[in-house]
Protein backbone atom coordinates (compact mmCIF):
# COMPACT_ATOMS: atom_id res chain seq x y z
CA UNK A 1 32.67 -15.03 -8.20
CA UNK A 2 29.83 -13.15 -9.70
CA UNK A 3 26.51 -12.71 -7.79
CA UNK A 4 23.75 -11.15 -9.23
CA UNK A 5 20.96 -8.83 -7.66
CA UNK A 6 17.51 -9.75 -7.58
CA UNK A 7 13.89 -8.27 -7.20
CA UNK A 8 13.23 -8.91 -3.66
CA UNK A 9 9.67 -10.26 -2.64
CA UNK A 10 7.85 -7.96 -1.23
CA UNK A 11 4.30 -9.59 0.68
CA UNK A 12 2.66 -11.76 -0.96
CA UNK A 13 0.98 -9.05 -3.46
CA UNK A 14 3.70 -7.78 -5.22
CA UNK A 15 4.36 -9.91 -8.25
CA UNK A 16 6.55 -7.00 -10.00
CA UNK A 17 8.20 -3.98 -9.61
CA UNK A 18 9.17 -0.91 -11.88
CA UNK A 19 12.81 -0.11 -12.66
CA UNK A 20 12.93 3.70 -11.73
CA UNK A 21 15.91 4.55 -11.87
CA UNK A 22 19.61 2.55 -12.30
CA UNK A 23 21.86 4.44 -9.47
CA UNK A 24 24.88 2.52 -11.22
CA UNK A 25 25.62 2.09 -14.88
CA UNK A 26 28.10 -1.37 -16.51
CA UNK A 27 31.95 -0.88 -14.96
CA UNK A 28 31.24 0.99 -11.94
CA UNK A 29 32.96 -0.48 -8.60
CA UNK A 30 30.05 -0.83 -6.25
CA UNK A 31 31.03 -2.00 -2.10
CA UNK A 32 28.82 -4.05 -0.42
CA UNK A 33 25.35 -2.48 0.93
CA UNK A 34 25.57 0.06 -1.14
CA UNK A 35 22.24 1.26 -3.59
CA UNK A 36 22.56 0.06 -6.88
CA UNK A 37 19.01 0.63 -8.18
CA UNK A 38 15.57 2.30 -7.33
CA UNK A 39 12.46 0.14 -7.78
CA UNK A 40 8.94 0.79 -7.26
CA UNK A 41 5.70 -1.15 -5.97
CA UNK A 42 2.05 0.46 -6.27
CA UNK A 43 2.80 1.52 -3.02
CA UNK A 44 6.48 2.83 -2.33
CA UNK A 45 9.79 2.99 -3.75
CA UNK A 46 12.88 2.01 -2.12
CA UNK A 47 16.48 1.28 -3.35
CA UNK A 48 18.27 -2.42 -3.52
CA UNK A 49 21.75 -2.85 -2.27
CA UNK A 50 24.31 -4.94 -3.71
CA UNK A 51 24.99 -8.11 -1.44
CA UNK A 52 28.78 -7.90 -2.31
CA UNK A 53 31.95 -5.49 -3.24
CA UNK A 54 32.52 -5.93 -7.10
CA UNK A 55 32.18 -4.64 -10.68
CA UNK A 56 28.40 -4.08 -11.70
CA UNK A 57 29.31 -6.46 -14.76
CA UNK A 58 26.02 -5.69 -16.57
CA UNK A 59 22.15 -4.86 -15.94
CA UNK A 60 19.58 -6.76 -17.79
CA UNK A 61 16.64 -4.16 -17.82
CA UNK A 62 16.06 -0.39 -18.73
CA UNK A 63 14.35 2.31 -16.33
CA UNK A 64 10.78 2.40 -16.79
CA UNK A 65 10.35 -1.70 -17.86
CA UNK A 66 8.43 -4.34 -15.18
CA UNK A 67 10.26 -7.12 -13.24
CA UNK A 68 9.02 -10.00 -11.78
CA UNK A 69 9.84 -10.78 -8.28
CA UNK A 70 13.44 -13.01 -8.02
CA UNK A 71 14.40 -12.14 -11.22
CA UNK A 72 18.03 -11.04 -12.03
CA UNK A 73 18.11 -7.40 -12.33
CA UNK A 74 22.27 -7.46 -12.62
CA UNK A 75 25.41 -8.80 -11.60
CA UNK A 76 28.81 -7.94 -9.78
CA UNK A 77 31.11 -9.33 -9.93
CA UNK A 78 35.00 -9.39 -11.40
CA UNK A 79 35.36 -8.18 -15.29
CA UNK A 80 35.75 -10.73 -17.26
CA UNK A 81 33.70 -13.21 -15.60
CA UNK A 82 31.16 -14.98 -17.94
CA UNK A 83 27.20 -13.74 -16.42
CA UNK A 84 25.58 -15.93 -19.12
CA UNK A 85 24.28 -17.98 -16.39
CA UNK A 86 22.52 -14.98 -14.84
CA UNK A 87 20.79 -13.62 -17.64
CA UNK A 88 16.83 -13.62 -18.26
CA UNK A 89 15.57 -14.75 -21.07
CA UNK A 90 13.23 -11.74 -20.79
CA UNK A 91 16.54 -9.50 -21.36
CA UNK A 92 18.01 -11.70 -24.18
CA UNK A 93 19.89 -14.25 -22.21
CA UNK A 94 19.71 -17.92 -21.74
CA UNK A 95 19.33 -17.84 -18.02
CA UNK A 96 16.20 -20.02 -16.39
CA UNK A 97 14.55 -16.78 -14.60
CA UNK A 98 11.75 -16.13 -17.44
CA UNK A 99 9.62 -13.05 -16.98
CA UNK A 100 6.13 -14.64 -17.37
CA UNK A 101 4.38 -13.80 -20.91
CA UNK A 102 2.02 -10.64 -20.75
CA UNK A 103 -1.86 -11.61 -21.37
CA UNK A 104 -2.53 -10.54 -25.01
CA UNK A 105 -4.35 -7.72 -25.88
CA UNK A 106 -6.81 -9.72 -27.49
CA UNK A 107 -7.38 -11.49 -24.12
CA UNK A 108 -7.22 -8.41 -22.33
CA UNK A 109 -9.50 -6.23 -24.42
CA UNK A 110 -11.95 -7.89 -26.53
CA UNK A 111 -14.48 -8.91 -24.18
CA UNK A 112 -18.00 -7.63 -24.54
CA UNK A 113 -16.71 -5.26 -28.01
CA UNK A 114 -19.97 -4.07 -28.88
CA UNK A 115 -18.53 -1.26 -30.94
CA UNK A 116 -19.03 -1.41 -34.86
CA UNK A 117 -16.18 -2.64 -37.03
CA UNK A 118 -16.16 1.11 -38.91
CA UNK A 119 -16.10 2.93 -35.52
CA UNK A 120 -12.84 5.09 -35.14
CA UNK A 121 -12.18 3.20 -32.35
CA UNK A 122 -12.33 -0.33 -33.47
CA UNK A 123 -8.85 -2.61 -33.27
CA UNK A 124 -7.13 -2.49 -37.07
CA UNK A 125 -5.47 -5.03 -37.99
CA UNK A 126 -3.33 -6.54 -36.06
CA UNK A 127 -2.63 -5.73 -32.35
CA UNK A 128 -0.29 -3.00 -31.10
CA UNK A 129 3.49 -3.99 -31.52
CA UNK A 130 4.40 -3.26 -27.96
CA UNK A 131 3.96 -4.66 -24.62
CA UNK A 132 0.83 -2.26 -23.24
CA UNK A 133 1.71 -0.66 -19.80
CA UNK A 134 -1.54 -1.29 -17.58
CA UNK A 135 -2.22 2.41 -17.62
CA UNK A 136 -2.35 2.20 -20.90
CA UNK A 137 -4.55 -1.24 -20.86
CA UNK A 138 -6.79 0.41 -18.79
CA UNK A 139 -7.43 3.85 -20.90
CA UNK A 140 -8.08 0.96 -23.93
CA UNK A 141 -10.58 -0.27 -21.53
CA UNK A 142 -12.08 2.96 -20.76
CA UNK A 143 -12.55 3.81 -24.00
CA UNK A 144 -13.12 0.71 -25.94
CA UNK A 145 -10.51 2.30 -27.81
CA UNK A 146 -8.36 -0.31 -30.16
CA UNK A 147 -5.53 0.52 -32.67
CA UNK A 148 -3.17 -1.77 -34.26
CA UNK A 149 0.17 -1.82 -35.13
CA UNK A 150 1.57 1.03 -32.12
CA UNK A 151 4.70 0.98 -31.16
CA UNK A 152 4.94 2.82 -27.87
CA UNK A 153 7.31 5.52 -26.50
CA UNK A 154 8.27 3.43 -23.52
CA UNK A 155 11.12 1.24 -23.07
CA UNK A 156 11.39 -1.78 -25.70
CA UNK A 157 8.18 -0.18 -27.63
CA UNK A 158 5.72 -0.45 -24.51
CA UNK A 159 2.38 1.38 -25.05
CA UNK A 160 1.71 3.96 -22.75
CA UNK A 161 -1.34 5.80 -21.85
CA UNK A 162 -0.19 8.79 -23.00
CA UNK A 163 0.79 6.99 -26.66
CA UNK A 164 -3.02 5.78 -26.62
CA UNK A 165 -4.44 9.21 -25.43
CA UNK A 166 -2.89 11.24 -28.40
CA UNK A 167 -3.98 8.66 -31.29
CA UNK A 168 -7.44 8.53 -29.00
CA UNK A 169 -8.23 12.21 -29.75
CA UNK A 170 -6.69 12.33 -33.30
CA UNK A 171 -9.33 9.67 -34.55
CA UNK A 172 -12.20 11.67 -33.35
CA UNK A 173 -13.94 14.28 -35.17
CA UNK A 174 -14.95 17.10 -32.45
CA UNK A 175 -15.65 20.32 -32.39
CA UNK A 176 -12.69 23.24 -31.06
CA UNK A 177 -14.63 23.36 -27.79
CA UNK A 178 -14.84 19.43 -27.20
CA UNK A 179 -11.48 19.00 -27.80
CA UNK A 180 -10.42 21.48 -25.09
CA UNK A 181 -12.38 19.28 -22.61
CA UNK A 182 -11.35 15.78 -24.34
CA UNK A 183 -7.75 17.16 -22.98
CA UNK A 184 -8.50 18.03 -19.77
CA UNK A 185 -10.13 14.45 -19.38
CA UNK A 186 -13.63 14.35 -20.63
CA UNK A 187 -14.87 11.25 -22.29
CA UNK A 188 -16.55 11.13 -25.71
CA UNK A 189 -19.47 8.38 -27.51
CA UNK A 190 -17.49 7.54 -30.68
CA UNK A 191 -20.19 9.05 -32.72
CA UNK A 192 -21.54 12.31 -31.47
CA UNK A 193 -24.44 14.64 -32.21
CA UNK A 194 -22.91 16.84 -34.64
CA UNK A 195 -23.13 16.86 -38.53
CA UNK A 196 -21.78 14.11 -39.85
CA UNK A 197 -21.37 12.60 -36.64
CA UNK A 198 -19.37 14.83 -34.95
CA UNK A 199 -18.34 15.21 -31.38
CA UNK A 200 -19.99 18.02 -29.32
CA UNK A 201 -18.98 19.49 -26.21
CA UNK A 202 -22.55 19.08 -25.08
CA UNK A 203 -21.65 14.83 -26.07
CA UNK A 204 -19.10 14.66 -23.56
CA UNK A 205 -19.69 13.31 -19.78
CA UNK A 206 -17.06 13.77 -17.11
CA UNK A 207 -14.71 10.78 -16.47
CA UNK A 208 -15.40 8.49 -14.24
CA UNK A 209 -12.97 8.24 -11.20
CA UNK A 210 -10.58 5.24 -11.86
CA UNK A 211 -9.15 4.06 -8.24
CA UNK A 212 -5.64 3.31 -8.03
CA UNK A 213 -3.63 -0.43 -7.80
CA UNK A 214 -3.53 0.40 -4.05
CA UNK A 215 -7.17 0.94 -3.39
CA UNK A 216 -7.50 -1.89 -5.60
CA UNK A 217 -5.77 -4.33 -3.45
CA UNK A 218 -7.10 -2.52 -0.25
CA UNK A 219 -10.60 -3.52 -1.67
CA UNK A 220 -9.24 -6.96 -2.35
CA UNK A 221 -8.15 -7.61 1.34
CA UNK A 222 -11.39 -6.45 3.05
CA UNK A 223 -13.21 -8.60 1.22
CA UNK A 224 -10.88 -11.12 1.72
CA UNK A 225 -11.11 -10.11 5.51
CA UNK A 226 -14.75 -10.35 6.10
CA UNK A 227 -14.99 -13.86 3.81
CA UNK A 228 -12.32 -15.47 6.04
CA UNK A 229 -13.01 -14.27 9.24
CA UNK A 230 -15.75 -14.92 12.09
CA UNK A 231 -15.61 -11.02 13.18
CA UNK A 232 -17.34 -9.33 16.02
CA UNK A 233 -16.66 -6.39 17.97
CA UNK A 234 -16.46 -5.05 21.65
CA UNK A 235 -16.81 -1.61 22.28
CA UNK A 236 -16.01 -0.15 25.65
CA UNK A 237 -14.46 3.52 26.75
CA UNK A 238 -11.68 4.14 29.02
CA UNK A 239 -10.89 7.11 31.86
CA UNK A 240 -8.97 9.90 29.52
CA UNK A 241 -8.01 12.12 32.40
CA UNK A 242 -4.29 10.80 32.55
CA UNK A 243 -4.29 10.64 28.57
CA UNK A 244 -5.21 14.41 28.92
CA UNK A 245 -3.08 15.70 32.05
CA UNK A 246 0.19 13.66 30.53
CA UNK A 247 -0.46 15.36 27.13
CA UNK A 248 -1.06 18.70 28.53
CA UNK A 249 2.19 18.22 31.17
CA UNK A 250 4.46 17.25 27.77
CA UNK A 251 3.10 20.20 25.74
CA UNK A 252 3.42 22.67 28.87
CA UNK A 253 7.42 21.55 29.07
CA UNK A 254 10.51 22.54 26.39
CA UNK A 255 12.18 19.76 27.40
CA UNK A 256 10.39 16.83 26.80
CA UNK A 257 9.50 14.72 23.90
CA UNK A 258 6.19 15.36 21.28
CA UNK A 259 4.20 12.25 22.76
CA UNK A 260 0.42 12.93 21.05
CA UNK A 261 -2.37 10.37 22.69
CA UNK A 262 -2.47 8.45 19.69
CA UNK A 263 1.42 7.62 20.80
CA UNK A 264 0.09 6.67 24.80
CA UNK A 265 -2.86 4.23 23.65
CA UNK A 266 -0.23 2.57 20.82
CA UNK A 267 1.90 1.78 24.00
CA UNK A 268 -0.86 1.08 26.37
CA UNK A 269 -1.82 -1.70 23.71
CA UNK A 270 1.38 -2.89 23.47
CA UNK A 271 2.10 -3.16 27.06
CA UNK A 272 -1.36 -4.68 27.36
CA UNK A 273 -0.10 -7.48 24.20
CA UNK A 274 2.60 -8.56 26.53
CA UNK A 275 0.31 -8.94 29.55
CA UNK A 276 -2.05 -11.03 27.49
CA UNK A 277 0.16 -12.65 24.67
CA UNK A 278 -3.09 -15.01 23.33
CA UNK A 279 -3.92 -12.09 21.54
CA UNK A 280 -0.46 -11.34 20.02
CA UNK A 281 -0.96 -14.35 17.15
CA UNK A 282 -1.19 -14.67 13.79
CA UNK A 283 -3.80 -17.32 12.18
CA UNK A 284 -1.91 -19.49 9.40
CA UNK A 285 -3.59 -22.66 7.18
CA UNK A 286 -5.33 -23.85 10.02
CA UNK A 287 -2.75 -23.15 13.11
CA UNK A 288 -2.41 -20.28 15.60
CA UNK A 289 1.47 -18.70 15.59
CA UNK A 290 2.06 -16.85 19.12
CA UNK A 291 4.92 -14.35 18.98
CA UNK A 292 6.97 -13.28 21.75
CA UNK A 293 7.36 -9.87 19.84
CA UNK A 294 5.13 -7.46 19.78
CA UNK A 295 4.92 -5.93 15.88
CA UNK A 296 2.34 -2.97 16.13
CA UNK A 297 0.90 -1.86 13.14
CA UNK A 298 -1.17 1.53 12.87
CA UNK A 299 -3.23 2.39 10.30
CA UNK A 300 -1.89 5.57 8.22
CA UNK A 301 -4.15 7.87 5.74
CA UNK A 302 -1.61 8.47 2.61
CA UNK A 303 -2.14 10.30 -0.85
CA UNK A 304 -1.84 6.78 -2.08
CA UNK A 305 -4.78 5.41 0.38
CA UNK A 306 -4.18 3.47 3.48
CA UNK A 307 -1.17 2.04 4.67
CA UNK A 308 0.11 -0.08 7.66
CA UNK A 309 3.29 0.96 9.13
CA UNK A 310 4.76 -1.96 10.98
CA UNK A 311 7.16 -1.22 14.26
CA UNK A 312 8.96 -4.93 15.12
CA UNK A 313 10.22 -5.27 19.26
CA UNK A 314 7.56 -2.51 20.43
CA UNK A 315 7.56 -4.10 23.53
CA UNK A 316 11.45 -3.32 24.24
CA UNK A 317 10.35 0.48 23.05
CA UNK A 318 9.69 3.39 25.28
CA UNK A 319 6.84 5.19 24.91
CA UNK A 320 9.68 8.01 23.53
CA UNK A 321 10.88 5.47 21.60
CA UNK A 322 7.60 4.29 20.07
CA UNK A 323 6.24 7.72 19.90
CA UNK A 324 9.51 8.93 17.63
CA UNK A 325 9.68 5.66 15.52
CA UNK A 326 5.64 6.32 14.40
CA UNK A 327 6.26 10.00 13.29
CA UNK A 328 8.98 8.58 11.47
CA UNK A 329 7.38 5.72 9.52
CA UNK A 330 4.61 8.08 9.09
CA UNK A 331 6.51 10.84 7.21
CA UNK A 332 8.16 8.06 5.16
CA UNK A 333 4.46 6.60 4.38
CA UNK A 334 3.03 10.02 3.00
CA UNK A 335 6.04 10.87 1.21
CA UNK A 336 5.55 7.23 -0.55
CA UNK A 337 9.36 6.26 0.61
CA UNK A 338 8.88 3.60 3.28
CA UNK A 339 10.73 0.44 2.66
CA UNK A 340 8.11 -2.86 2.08
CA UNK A 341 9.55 -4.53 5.13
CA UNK A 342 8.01 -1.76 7.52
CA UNK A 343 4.54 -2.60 6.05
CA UNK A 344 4.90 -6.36 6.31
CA UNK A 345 4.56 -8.54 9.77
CA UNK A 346 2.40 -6.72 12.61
CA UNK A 347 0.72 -9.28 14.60
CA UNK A 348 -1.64 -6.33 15.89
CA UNK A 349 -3.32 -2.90 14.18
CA UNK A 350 -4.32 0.22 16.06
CA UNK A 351 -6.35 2.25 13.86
CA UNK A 352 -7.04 5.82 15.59
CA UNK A 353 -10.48 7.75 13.77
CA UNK A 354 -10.69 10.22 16.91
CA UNK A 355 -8.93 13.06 15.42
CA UNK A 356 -11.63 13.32 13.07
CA UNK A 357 -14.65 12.93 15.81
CA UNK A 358 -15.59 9.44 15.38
CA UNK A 359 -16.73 8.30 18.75
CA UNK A 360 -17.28 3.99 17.55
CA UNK A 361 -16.66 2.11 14.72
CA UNK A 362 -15.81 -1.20 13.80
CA UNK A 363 -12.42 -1.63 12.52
CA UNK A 364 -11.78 -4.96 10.20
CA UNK A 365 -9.52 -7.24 10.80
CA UNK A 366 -6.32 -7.31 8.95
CA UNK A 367 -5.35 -11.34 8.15
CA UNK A 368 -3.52 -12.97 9.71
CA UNK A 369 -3.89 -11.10 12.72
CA UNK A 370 -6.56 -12.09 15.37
CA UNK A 371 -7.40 -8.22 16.94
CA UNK A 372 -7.33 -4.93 15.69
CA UNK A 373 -7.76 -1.62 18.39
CA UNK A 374 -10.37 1.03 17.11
CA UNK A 375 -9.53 4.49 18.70
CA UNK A 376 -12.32 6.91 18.70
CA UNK A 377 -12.69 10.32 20.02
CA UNK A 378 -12.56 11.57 23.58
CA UNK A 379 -16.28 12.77 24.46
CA UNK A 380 -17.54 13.38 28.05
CA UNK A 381 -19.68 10.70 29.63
CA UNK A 382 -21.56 10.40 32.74
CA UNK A 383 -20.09 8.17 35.58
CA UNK A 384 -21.29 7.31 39.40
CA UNK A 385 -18.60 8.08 41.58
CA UNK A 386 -19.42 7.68 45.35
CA UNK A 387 -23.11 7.81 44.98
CA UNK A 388 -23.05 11.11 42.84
CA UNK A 389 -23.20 11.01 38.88
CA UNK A 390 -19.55 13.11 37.63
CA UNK A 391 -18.57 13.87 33.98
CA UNK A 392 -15.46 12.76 32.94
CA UNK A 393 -13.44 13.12 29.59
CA UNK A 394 -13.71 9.74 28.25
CA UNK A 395 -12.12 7.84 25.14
CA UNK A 396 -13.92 5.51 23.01
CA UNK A 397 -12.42 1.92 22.60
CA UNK A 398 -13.91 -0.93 19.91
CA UNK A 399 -11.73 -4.14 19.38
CA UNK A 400 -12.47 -6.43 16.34
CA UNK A 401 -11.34 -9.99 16.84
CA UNK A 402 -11.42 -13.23 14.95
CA UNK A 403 -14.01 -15.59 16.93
CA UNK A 404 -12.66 -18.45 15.25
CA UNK A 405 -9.87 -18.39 17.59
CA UNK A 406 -10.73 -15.38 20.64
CA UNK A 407 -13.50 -15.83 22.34
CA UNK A 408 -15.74 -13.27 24.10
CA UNK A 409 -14.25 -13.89 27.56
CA UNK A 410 -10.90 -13.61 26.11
CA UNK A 411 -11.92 -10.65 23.94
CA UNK A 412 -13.27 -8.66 26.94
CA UNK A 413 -10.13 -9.39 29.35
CA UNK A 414 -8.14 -8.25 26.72
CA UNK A 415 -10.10 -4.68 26.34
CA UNK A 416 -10.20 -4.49 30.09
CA UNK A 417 -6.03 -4.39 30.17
CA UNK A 418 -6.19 -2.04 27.94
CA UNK A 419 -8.10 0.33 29.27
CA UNK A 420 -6.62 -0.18 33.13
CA UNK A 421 -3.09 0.62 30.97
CA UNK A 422 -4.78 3.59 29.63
CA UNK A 423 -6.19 4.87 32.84
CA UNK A 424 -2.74 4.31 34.40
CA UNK A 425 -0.83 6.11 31.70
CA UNK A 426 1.30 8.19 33.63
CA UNK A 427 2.94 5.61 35.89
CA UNK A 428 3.32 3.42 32.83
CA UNK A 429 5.41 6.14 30.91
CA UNK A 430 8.58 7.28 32.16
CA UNK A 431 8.72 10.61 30.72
């Protein structure tokens, strides 16, 4: 019986995903679990397994095109088995999965045209002949730049940017030295200074910084954060001593495991989640979801901007255990090769800003969850110990919760586990 692979969903902000890369090709005997093609998101790639042992009958799109979500990227099966059924009509077939219709380029790119209709980079006629990748959409956008009838060098005649970027320079009359900084990114007025309206090196300004599809959405879901949330903050600071003398006992030994303090406090909040499971809860259309696991999620500082690796059953982890699983989602994060289910789920951020000397802050709340854990630096502070004022190493503590569902009572009980965790580190690790 043939079964065909899909495009998995992947959170609720992926819509598509790129074909990178087929790891099979039509007639190759595939078992079950194993890779059969590389697709990316705007924020990592990772590889889809087949669900079954067969004969990858066929593959319905080409490396480099983009899939929506649950469609049909191929089927195994046994040869000779009809796959009609399975088909998109995106790739040709008569199947029902349809890949939704691109918004024209007319749609896309004619608002607020003030150019004039003989300016080298006024639309043609017509509209380009190929689907326009949104790298390129967005260097037409840039540049109010607007040719007809191009057929791209991407797959099924997409336009790319770097299709739009050569014909963008070729219309322009510039001088030797403009050009030279046109390629290295400048950006030119369609009619410059020169005789005859040519382009001058002194015309050009320096390109403003386009933000990526990930800062893009991490823009999206602040705003999102702050319009759906009643936020306030608690700030409070814990002893570090046994942060410090457990560090400095695990970096003094060759046989024991690299456990940083951002691994101690992770656990320390964990351990306090299950002491205090109100807290652990996600806040869905109206209704509060308490979950008897504890899915920590720390906040991670990647090329591709920030990203929330997700740990599921912390609270059946060591703190060896936790420490080692964080390194490892964290190497995967930066390298842009962790998997979207281990940055889907947490019911509970840490973000950590101390390694960079930020004593408070307040940390936003990442929907659904009810708390995040700010983690600033470790600074000395004054305390009264038997009469006399000491200073102590102390580490700076600001939780953000949702005060449509926490209160401050609650709030503040919750910090106060947390810190008595943190100040009892050493008996709460067995190291």
């Amino acid at each position: 019986m043939a079964i065909p692979v899909q495009v998995p969903k992947l959170g609720n902000t992926v819509e598509e995903c790129l074909i990178a890369k087929w790891l099979k090709k039509k007639g190759d005997l595939i078992s079950a679990n194993e890779p059969v093609v590389e697709i990316e998101t705007d924020k990592t790639s990772f590889e889809v397994a087949s669900p079954a042992s067969g004969t990858l009958l066929d593959t319905f799109f080409e490396e480099g095109e983009l899939v929506p979500v649950f469609t049909n990227l191929c089927v195994i099966g046994t040869p000779g088995e009809s796959i009609d059924e399975f088909r998109p009509r995106s790739a040709g077939g008569t199947g029902d999965t349809a890949k939704p219709a691109e918004p024209s380029n007319s749609e896309e790119l004619g608002r607020n045209d003030k150019r004039p209709a003989n300016s080298p980079n006024a639309w043609s006629a017509g509209e380009p002949s190929g689907a326009m990748s949104p790298r390129a959409r967005r260097f037409a956008e840039d540049h109010n730049f607007r040719p007809g009838g191009v057929t791209g060098s991407g797959p099924r005649g997409r336009v790319l940017e770097q299709d739009l970027r050569s014909l963008y320079y070729s219309s322009l009359r510039v001088s030797s030295a403009a050009r030279a900084r046109l390629e290295s990114g400048a950006a030119a007025p369609p009619v410059g200074s020169g005789i005859g309206g040519m382009v001058l090196s002194s015309d050009l300004v320096a390109p403003a910084l386009q933000i990526s599809s990930v800062r893009e959405k991490i823009a999206r879901r602040m705003r999102e954060s702050l319009d759906n949330t009643a936020q306030y903050t608690l700030h409070a600071s814990a002893d570090a001593r046994p942060l410090l003398l457990l560090r400095a006992r695990i970096k003094a030994s060759t046989g024991l495991p690299d456990i940083n303090i951002n691994d101690m406090v992770t656990f320390c909040a964990v351990k306090a989640l299950a002491d205090v499971p109100d807290v652990n809860a996600l806040f869905i259309d109206g209704k509060v979801h308490r979950s008897r696991e504890v899915r920590i999620g720390f906040a991670c500082d990647t090329p591709k901007g920030l990203l929330v690796p997700v740990i599921g059953n912390a609270h059946a982890l060591t703190v060896t255990e936790l420490a080692q699983r964080m390194k490892e989602l964290t190497a995967q994060a930066i390298q842009g090769k962790i998997s979207a289910d281990d940055l889907t789920g947490a019911t509970f951020t840490v973000s950590n800003l101390g390694t960079w000397g930020i004593e408070w802050f307040t940390p936003l709340l990442n929907p659904p969850q009810l708390a995040i854990l700010g983690v600033g630096a470790i600074e000395l502070k004054p305390v009264r110990i038997e009469g006399r004022v000491e200073f102590i190493d102390a580490i700076r503590l600001s939780l953000t919760l949702d005060h449509q569902i926490i209160d401050g009572a609650p709030g503040a009980k919750f910090l106060k586990v947390v810190r008595e965790k943190i100040e009892n580190v050493e008996s709460l690790c067995s190291i």
